[in-house]
C-alpha atoms as a PDB file:
ATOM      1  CA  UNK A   1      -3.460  15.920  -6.142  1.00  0.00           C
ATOM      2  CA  UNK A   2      -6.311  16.946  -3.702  1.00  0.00           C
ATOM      3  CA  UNK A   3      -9.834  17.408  -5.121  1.00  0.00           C
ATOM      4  CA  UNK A   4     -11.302  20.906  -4.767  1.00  0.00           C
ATOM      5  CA  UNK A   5     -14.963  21.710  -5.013  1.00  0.00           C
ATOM      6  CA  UNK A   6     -16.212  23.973  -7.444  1.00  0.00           C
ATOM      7  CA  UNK A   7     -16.796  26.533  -4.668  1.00  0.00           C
ATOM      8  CA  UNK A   8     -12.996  26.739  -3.505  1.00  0.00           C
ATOM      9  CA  UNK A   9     -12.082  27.061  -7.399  1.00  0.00           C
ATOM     10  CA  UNK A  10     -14.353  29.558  -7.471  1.00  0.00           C
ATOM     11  CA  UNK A  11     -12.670  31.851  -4.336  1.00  0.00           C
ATOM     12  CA  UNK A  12      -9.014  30.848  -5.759  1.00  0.00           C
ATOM     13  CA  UNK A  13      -9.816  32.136  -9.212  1.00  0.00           C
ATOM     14  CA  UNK A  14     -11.943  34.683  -8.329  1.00  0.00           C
ATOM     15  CA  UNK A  15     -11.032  35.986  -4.367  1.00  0.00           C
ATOM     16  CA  UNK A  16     -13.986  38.300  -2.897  1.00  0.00           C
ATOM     17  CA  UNK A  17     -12.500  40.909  -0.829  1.00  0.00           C
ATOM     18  CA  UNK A  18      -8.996  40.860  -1.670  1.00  0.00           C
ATOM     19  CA  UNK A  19      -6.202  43.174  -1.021  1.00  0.00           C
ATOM     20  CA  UNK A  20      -6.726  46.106   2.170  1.00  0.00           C
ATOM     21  CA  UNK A  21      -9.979  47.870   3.255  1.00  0.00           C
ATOM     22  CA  UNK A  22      -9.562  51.235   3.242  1.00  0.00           C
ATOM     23  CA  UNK A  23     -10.152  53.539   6.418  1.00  0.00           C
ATOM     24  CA  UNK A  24      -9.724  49.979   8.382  1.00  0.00           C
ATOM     25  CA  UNK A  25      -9.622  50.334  11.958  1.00  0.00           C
ATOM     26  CA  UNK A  26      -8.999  46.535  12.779  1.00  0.00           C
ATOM     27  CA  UNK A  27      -6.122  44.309  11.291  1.00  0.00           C
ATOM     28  CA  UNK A  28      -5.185  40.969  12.509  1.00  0.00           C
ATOM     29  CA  UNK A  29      -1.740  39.084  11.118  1.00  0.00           C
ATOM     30  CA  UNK A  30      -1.093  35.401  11.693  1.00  0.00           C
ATOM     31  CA  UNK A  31       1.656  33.278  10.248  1.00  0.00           C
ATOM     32  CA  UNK A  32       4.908  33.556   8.669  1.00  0.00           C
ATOM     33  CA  UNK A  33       6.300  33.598   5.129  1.00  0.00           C
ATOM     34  CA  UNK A  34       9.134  31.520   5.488  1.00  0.00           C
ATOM     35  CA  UNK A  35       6.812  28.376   6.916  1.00  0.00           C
ATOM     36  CA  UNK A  36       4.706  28.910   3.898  1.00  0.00           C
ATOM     37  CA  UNK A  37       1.722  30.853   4.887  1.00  0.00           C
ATOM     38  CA  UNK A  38       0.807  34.233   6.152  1.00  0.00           C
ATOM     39  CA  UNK A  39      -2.729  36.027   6.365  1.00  0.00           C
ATOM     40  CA  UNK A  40      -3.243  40.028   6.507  1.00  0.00           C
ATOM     41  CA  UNK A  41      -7.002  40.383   7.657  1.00  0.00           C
ATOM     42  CA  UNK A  42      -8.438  44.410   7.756  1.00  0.00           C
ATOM     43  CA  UNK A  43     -11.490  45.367   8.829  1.00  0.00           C
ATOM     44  CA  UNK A  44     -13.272  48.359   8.649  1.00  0.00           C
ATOM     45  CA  UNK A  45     -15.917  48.237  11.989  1.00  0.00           C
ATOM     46  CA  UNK A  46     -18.387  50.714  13.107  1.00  0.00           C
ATOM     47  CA  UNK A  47     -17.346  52.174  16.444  1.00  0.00           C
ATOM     48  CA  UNK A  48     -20.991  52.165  17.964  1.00  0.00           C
ATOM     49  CA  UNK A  49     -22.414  48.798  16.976  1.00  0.00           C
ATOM     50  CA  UNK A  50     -19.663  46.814  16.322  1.00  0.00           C
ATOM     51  CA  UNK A  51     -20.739  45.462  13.111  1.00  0.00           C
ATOM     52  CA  UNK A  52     -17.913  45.094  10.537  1.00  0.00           C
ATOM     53  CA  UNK A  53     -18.599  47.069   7.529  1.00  0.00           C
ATOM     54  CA  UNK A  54     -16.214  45.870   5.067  1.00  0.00           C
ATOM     55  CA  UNK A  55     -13.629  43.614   5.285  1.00  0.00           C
ATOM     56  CA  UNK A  56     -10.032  42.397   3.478  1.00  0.00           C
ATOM     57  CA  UNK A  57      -7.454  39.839   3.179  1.00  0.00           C
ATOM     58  CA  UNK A  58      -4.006  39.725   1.678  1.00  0.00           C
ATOM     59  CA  UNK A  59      -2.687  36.221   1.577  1.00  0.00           C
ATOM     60  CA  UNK A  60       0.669  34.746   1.099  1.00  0.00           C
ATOM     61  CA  UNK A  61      -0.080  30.955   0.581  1.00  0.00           C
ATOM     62  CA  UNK A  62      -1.950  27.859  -1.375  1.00  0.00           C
ATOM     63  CA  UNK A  63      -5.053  28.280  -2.745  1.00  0.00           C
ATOM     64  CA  UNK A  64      -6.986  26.702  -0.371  1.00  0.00           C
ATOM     65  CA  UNK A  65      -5.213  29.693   2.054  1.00  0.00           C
ATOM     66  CA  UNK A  66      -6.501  32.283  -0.513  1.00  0.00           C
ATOM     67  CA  UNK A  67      -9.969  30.251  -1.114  1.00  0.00           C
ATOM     68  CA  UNK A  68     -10.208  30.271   2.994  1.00  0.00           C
ATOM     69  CA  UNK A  69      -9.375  34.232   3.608  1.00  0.00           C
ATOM     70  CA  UNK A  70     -11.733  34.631   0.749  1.00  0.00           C
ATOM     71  CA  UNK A  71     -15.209  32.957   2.568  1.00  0.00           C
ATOM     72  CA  UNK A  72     -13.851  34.307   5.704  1.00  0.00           C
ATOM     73  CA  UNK A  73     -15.020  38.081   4.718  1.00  0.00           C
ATOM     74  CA  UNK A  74     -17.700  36.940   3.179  1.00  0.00           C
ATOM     75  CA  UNK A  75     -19.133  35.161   5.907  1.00  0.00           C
ATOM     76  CA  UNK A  76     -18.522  37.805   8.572  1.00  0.00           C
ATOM     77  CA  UNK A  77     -19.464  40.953   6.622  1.00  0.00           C
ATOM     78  CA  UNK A  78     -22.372  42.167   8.374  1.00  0.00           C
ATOM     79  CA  UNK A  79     -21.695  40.309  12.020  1.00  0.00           C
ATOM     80  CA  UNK A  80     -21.178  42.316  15.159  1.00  0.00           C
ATOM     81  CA  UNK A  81     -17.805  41.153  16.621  1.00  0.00           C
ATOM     82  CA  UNK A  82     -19.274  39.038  19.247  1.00  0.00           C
ATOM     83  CA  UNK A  83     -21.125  36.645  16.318  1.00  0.00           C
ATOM     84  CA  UNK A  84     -17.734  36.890  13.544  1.00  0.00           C
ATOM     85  CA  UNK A  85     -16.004  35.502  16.705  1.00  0.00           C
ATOM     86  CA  UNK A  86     -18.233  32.504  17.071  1.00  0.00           C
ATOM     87  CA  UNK A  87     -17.309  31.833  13.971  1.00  0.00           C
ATOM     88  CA  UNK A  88     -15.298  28.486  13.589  1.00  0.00           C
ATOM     89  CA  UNK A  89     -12.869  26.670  10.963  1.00  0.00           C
ATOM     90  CA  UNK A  90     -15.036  23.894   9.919  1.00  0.00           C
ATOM     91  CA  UNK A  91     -17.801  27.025   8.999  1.00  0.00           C
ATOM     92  CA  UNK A  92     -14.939  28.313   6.914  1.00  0.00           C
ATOM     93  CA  UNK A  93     -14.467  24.873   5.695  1.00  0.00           C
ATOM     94  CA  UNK A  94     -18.027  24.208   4.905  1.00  0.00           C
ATOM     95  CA  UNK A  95     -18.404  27.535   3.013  1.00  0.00           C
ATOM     96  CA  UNK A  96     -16.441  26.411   0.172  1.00  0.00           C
ATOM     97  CA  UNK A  97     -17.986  22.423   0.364  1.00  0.00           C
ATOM     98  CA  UNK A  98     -15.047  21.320   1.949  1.00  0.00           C
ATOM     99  CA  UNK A  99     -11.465  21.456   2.340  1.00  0.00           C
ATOM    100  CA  UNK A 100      -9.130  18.308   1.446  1.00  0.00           C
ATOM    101  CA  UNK A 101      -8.277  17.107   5.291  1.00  0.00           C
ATOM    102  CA  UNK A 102      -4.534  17.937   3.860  1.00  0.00           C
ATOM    103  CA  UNK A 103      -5.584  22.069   3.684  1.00  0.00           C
ATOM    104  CA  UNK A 104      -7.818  22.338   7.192  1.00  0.00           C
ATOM    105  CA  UNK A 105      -4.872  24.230   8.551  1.00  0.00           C
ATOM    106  CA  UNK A 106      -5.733  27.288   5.726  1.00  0.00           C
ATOM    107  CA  UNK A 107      -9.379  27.365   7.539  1.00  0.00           C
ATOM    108  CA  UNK A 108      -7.722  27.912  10.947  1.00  0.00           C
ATOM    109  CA  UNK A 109      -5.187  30.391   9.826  1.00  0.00           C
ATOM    110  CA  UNK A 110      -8.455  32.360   9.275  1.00  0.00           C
ATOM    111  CA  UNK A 111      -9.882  32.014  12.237  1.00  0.00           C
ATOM    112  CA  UNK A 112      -6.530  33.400  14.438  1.00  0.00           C
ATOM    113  CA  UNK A 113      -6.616  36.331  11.958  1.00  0.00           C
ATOM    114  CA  UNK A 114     -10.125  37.106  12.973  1.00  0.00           C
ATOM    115  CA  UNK A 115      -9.342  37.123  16.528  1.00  0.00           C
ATOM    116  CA  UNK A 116      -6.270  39.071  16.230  1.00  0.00           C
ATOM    117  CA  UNK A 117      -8.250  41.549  14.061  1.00  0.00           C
ATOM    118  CA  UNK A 118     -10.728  42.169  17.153  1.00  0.00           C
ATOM    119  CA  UNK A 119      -8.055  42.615  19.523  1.00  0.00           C
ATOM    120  CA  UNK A 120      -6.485  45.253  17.782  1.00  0.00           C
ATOM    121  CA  UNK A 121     -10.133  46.901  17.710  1.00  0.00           C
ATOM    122  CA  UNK A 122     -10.725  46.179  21.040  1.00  0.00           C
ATOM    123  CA  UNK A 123      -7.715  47.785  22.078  1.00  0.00           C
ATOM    124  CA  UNK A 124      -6.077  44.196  23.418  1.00  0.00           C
ATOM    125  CA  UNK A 125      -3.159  42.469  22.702  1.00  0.00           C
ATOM    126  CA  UNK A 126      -3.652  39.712  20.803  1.00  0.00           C
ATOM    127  CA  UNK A 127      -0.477  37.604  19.935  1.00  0.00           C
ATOM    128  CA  UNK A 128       0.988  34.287  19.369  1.00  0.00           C
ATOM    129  CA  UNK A 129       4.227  34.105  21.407  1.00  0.00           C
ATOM    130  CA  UNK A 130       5.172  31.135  23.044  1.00  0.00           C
ATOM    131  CA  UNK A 131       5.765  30.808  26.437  1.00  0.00           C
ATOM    132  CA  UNK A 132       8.929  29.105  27.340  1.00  0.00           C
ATOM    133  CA  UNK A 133       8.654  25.330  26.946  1.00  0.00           C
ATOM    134  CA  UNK A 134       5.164  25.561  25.517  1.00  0.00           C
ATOM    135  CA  UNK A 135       6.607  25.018  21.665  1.00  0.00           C
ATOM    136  CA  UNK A 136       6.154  22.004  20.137  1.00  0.00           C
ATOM    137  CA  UNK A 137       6.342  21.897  16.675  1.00  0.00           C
ATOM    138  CA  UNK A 138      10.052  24.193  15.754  1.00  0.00           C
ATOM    139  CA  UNK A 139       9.712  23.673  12.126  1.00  0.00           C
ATOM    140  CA  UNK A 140       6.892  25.482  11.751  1.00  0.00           C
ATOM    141  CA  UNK A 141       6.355  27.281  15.120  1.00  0.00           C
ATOM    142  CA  UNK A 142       3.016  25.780  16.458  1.00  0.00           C
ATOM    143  CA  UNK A 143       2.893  25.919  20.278  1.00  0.00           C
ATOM    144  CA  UNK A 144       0.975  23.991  22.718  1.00  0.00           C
ATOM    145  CA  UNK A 145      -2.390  25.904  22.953  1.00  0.00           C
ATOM    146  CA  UNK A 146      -2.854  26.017  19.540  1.00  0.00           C
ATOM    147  CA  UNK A 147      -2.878  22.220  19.167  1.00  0.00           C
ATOM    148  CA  UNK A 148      -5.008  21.856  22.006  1.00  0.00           C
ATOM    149  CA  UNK A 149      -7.705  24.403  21.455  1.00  0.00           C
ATOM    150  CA  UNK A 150      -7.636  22.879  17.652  1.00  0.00           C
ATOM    151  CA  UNK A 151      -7.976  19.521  18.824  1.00  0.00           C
ATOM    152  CA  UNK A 152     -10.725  20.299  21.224  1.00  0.00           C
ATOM    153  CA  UNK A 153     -12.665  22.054  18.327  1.00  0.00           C
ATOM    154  CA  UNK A 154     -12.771  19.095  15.763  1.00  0.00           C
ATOM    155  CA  UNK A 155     -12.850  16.142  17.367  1.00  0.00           C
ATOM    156  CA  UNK A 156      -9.141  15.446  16.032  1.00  0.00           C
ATOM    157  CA  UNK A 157      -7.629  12.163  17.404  1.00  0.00           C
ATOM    158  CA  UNK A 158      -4.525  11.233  15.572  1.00  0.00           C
ATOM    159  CA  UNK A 159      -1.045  13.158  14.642  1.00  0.00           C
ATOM    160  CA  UNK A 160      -1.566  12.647  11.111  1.00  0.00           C
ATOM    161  CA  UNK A 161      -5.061  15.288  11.636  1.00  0.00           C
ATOM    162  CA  UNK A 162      -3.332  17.727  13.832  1.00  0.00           C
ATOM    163  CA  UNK A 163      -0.793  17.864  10.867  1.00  0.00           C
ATOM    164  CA  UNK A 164      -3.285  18.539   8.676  1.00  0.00           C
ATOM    165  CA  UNK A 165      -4.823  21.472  10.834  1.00  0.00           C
ATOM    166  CA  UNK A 166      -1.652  22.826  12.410  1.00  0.00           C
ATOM    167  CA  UNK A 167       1.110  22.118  10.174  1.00  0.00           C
ATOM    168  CA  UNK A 168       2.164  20.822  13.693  1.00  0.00           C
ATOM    169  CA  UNK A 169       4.106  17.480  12.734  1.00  0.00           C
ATOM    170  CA  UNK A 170       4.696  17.813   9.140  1.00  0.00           C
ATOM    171  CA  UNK A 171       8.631  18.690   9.265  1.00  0.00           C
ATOM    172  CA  UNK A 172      10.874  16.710  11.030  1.00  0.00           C
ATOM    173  CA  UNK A 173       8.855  14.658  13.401  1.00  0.00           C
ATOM    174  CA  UNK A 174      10.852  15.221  16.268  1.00  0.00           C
ATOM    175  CA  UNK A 175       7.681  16.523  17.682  1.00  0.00           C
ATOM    176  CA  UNK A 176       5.142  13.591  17.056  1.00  0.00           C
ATOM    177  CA  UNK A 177       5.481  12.327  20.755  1.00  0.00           C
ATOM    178  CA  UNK A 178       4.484  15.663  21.992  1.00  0.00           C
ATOM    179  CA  UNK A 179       1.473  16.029  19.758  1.00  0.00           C
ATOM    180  CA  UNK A 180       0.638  12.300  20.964  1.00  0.00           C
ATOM    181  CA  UNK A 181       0.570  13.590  24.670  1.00  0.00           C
ATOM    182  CA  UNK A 182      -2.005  16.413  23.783  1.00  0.00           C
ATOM    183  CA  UNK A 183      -4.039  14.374  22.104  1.00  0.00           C
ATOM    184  CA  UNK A 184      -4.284  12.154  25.259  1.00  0.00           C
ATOM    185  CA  UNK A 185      -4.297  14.629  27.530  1.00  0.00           C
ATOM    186  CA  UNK A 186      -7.598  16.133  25.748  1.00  0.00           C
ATOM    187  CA  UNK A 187      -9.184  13.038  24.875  1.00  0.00           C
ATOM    188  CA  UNK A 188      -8.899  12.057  29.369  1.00  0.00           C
ATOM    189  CA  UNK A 189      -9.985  15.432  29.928  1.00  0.00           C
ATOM    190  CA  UNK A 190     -13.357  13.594  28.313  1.00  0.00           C
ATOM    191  CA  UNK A 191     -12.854  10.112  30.086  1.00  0.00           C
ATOM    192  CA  UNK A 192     -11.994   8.993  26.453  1.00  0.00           C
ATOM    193  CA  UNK A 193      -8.423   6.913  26.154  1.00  0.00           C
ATOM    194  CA  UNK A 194      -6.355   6.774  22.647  1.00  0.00           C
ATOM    195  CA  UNK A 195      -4.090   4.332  21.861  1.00  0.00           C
ATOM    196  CA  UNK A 196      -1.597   5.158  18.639  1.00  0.00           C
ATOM    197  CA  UNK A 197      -0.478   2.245  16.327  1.00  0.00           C
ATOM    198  CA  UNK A 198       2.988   3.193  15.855  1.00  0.00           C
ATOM    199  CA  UNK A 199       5.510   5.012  18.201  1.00  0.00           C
ATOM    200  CA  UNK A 200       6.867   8.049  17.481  1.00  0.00           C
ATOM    201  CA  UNK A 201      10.565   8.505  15.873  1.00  0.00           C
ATOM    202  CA  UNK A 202      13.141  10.258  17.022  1.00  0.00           C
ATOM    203  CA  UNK A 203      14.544  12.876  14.700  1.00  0.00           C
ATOM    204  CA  UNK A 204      17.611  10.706  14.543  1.00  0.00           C
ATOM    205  CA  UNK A 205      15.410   7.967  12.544  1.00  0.00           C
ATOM    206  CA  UNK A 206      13.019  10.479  10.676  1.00  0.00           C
ATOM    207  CA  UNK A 207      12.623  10.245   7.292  1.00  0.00           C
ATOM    208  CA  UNK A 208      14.691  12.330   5.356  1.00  0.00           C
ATOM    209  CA  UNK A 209      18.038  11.162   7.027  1.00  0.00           C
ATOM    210  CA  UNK A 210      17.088   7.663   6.193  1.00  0.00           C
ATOM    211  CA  UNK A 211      16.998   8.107   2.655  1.00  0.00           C
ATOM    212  CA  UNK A 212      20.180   8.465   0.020  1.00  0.00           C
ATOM    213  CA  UNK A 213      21.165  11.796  -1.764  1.00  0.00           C
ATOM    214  CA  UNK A 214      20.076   9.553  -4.627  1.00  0.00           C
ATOM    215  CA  UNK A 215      16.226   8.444  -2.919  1.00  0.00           C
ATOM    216  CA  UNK A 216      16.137  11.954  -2.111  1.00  0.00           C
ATOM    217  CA  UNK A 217      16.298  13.271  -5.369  1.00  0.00           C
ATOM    218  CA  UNK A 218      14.394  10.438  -7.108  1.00  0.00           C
ATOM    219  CA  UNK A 219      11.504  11.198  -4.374  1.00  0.00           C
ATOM    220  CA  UNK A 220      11.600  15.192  -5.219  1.00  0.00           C
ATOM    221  CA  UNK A 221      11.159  14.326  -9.074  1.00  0.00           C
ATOM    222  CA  UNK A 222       8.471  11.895  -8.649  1.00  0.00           C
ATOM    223  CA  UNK A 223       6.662  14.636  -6.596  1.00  0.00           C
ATOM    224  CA  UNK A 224       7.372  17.426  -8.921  1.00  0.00           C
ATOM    225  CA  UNK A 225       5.902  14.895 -11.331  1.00  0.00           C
ATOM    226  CA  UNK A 226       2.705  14.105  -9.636  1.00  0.00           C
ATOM    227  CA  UNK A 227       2.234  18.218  -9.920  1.00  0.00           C
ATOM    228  CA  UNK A 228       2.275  17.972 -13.493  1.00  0.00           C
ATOM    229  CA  UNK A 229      -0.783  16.992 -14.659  1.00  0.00           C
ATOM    230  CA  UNK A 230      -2.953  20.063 -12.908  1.00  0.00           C
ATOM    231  CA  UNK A 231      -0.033  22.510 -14.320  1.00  0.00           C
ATOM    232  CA  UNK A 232      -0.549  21.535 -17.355  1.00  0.00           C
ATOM    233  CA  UNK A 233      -4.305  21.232 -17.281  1.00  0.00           C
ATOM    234  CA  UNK A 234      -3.605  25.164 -16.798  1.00  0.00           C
ATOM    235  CA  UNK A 235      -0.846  24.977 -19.799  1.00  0.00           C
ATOM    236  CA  UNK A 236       1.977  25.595 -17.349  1.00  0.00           C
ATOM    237  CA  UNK A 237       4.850  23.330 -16.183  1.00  0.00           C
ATOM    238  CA  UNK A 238       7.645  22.974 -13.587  1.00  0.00           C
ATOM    239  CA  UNK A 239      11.474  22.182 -14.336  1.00  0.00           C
ATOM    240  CA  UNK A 240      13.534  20.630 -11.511  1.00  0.00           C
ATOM    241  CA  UNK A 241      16.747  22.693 -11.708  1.00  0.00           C
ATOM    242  CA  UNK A 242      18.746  22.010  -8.890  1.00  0.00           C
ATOM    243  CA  UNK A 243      19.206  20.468  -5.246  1.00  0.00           C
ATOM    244  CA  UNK A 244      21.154  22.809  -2.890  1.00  0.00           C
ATOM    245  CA  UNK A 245      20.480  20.434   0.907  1.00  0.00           C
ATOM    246  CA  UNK A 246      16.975  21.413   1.666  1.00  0.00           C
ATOM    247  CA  UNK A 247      16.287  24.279  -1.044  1.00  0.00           C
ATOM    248  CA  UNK A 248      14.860  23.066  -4.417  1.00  0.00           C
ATOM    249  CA  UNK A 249      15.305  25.663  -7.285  1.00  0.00           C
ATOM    250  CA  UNK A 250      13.001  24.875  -9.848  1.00  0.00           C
ATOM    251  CA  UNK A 251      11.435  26.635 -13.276  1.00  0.00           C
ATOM    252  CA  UNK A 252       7.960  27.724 -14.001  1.00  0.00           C
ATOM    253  CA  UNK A 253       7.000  26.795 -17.366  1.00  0.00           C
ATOM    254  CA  UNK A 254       4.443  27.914 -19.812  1.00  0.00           C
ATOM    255  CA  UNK A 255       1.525  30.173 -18.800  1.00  0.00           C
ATOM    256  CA  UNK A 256       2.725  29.499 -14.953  1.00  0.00           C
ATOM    257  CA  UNK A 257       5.892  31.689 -16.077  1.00  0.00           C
ATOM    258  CA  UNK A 258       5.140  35.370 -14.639  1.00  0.00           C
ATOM    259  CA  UNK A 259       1.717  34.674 -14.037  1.00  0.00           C
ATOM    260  CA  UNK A 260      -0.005  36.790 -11.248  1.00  0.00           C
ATOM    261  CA  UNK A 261      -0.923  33.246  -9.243  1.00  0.00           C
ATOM    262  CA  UNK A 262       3.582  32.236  -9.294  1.00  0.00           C
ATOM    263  CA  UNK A 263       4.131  32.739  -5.662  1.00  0.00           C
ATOM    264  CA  UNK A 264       0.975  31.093  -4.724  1.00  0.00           C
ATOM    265  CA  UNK A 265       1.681  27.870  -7.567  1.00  0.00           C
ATOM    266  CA  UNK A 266       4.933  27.833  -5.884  1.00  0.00           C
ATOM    267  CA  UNK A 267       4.213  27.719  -2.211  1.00  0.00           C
ATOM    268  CA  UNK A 268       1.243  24.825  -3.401  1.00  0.00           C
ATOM    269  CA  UNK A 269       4.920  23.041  -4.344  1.00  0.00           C
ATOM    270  CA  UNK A 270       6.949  23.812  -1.421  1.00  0.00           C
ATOM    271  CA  UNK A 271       3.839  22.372   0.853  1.00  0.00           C
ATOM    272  CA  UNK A 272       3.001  19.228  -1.416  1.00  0.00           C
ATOM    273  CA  UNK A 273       6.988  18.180  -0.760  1.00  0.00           C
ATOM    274  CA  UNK A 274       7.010  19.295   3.298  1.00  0.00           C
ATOM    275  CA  UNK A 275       4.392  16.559   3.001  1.00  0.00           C
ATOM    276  CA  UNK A 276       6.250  14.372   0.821  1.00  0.00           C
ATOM    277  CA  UNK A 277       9.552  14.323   2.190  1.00  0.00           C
ATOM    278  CA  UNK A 278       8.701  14.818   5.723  1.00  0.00           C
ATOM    279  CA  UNK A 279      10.650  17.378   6.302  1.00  0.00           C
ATOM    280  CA  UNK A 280      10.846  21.323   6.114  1.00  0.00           C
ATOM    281  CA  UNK A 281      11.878  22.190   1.986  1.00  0.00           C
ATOM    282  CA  UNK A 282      11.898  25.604   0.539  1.00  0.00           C
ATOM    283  CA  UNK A 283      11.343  26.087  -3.335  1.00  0.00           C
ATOM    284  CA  UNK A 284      12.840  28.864  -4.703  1.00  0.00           C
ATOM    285  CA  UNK A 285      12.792  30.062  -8.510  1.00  0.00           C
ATOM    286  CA  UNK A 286      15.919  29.075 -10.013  1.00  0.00           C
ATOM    287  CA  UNK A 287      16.744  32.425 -10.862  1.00  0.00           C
ATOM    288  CA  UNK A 288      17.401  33.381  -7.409  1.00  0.00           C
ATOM    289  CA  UNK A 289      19.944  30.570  -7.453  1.00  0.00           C
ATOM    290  CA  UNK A 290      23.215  31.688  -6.202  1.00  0.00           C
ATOM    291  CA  UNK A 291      25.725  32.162  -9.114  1.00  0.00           C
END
C-alpha cells in the first residue's frame, strides 16, 4: 500500500468543510462516478469583492480524493477568485505533506472543480467536453488538453506520471502512444527531446488479454490480499466473492461492513486493481450481484 502522511490521515478521518455550503452561489462538478471519482465543490462568494466566504465539497472517491477536496477549502477560504485560481495541484499536494505519485490525479480533480466553480460565478461556461478527435484516454475520458496543460504544470515526462495525474493510461493502454506524442510535443515546445524505453502496445497485446481466466483470478486475489493488512489494521476485511468478466463482487468484513467510509474503502479497491490489472474493473458489493 501507499504511505500517507499524518496530515492526509488527518483530512480522510476528519474532512474540513464537508458536505454543501449553504446560500452557495458558485458550484463546480468534475468527474464521473462510474470511472471512480467525482468532486461537488460549492462556494458561497461575496458579490462585491469576490472573496469566497465559505466553501464545500462532496466527494465520491479514495481518500486521498476526500483528503484533497478537504485542503482545497481550506486553502482558498478567504482568497478573492483571482488568487484561489492561482492556486495549483502540487499546493494541494503539499498541504497535506504529499500525495503518493499513484494519487496526484485526486489533487488535480480539485483544481478543475475550482475553476468550474468560478465559471458558474462568473456567469461562464465552464465544461469538459471533448472536441471531436481530441480524446485520448476512452476508459476514463481524459482528453487532450487536460494532459497537456497537466504535463506543462509538473514537469511530467513519462506515461507512467501522466497516469498517475490523469488516470490517462491506466485502463487499457490503447492510448499510451498518444500520451507519448504529448509528452514530446510539450517537452519540443521547450527545445527538450524524450526518448521512451519501451514502445507502446497495442490493445490487442495489453495486459489483461494476455493473461488466463486462471492468472486473472490468481492476480485479483493476490491484490485483494495486499489490501488486507491496512483493513485489518482498521479491524475490517474483504471477501472475494465472485468474477463476472470485468466486475468483481466482493464482501466487506468486520467494522468495514456498513461503515460510513464503504463506498470510499471500496472505490480505494476498484482503483488499486485498475492499477493492477491494467485495465478498467468495477467492484461491486456482492449483494448487488445478480441472482
Amino acid at each position: 500500500m501507499w504511505d500517507y502522511s499524518e496530515t492526509l490521515k488527518e483530512h480522510f478521518f476528519n474532512p474540513r468543510n464537508a458536505g454543501a455550503v449553504e446560500g452557495a452561489n458558485a458550484i463546480g462538478e468534475v468527474g464521473s462516478i462510474s470511472c471512480g471519482d467525482a468532486l461537488r465543490l460549492t462556494l458561497k462568494v461575496d458579490p462585491d469583492s469576490e472573496v469566497i466566504l465559505d466553501a464545500g465539497f462532496q466527494t465520491f472517491g479514495c481518500g486521498s480524493a476526500i483528503a484533497s477536496s478537504s485542503a482545497l477549502t481550506e486553502i482558498i477560504k478567504g482568497k478573492t477568485l483571482e488568487q484561489a485560481l492561482t492556486v495549483t495541484n502540487q499546493e494541494i499536494a503539499d498541504f497535506l505533506e504529499g500525495l503518493p505519485p499513484e494519487k496526484m490525479h485526486c489533487s488535480v480533480m480539485g483544481r478543475e472543480a475550482l475553476q468550474a466553480a468560478v465559471a458558474n460565478f462568473r456567469g461562464e461556461e465552464w465544461h469538459d467536453d471533448h472536441e471531436e478527435g481530441a480524446l485520448i484516454c476512452k476508459c476514463f475520458a481524459v482528453d487532450a488538453a487536460l494532459i497537456e496543460e497537466t504535463v506543462r504544470a509538473n514537469g511530467l515526462c513519462s506515461v507512467e506520471e501522466v497516469t498517475n495525474y490523469t488516470k490517462a493510461g491506466g485502463g487499457c493502454s490503447s492510448c499510451h502512444e498518444g500520451i507519448e506524442e504529448i509528452l514530446a510535443k510539450v517537452w519540443a515546445e521547450q527545445g527538450e527531446s524524450l526518448e521512451f524505453n519501451q514502445p507502446s502496445q497495442p490493445v490487442t497485446q495489453a495486459k489483461p488479454y494476455a493473461m488466463t481466466g486462471f492468472q486473472r483470478m490468481k492476480k485479483i486475489e493476490s491484490t485483494l490480499e495486499a489490501l488486507r493488512p491496512q483493513l485489518r489494521r482498521d479491524h475490517g476485511d474483504i471477501e472475494l466473492v465472485d468474477i463476472d468478466g470485468k466486475t468483481v463482487y466482493v464482501n466487506l468484513l468486520g467494522a468495514c461492513k456498513g461503515c460510513q467510509m464503504e463506498a470510499q474503502t471500496l472505490a480505494g479497491v476498484q482503483q488499486r486493481l485498475v492499477e493492477a490489472m491494467g485495465e478498467l474493473i468495477r467492484v461491486v458489493p456482492a449483494s448487488a450481484r445478480p441472482q
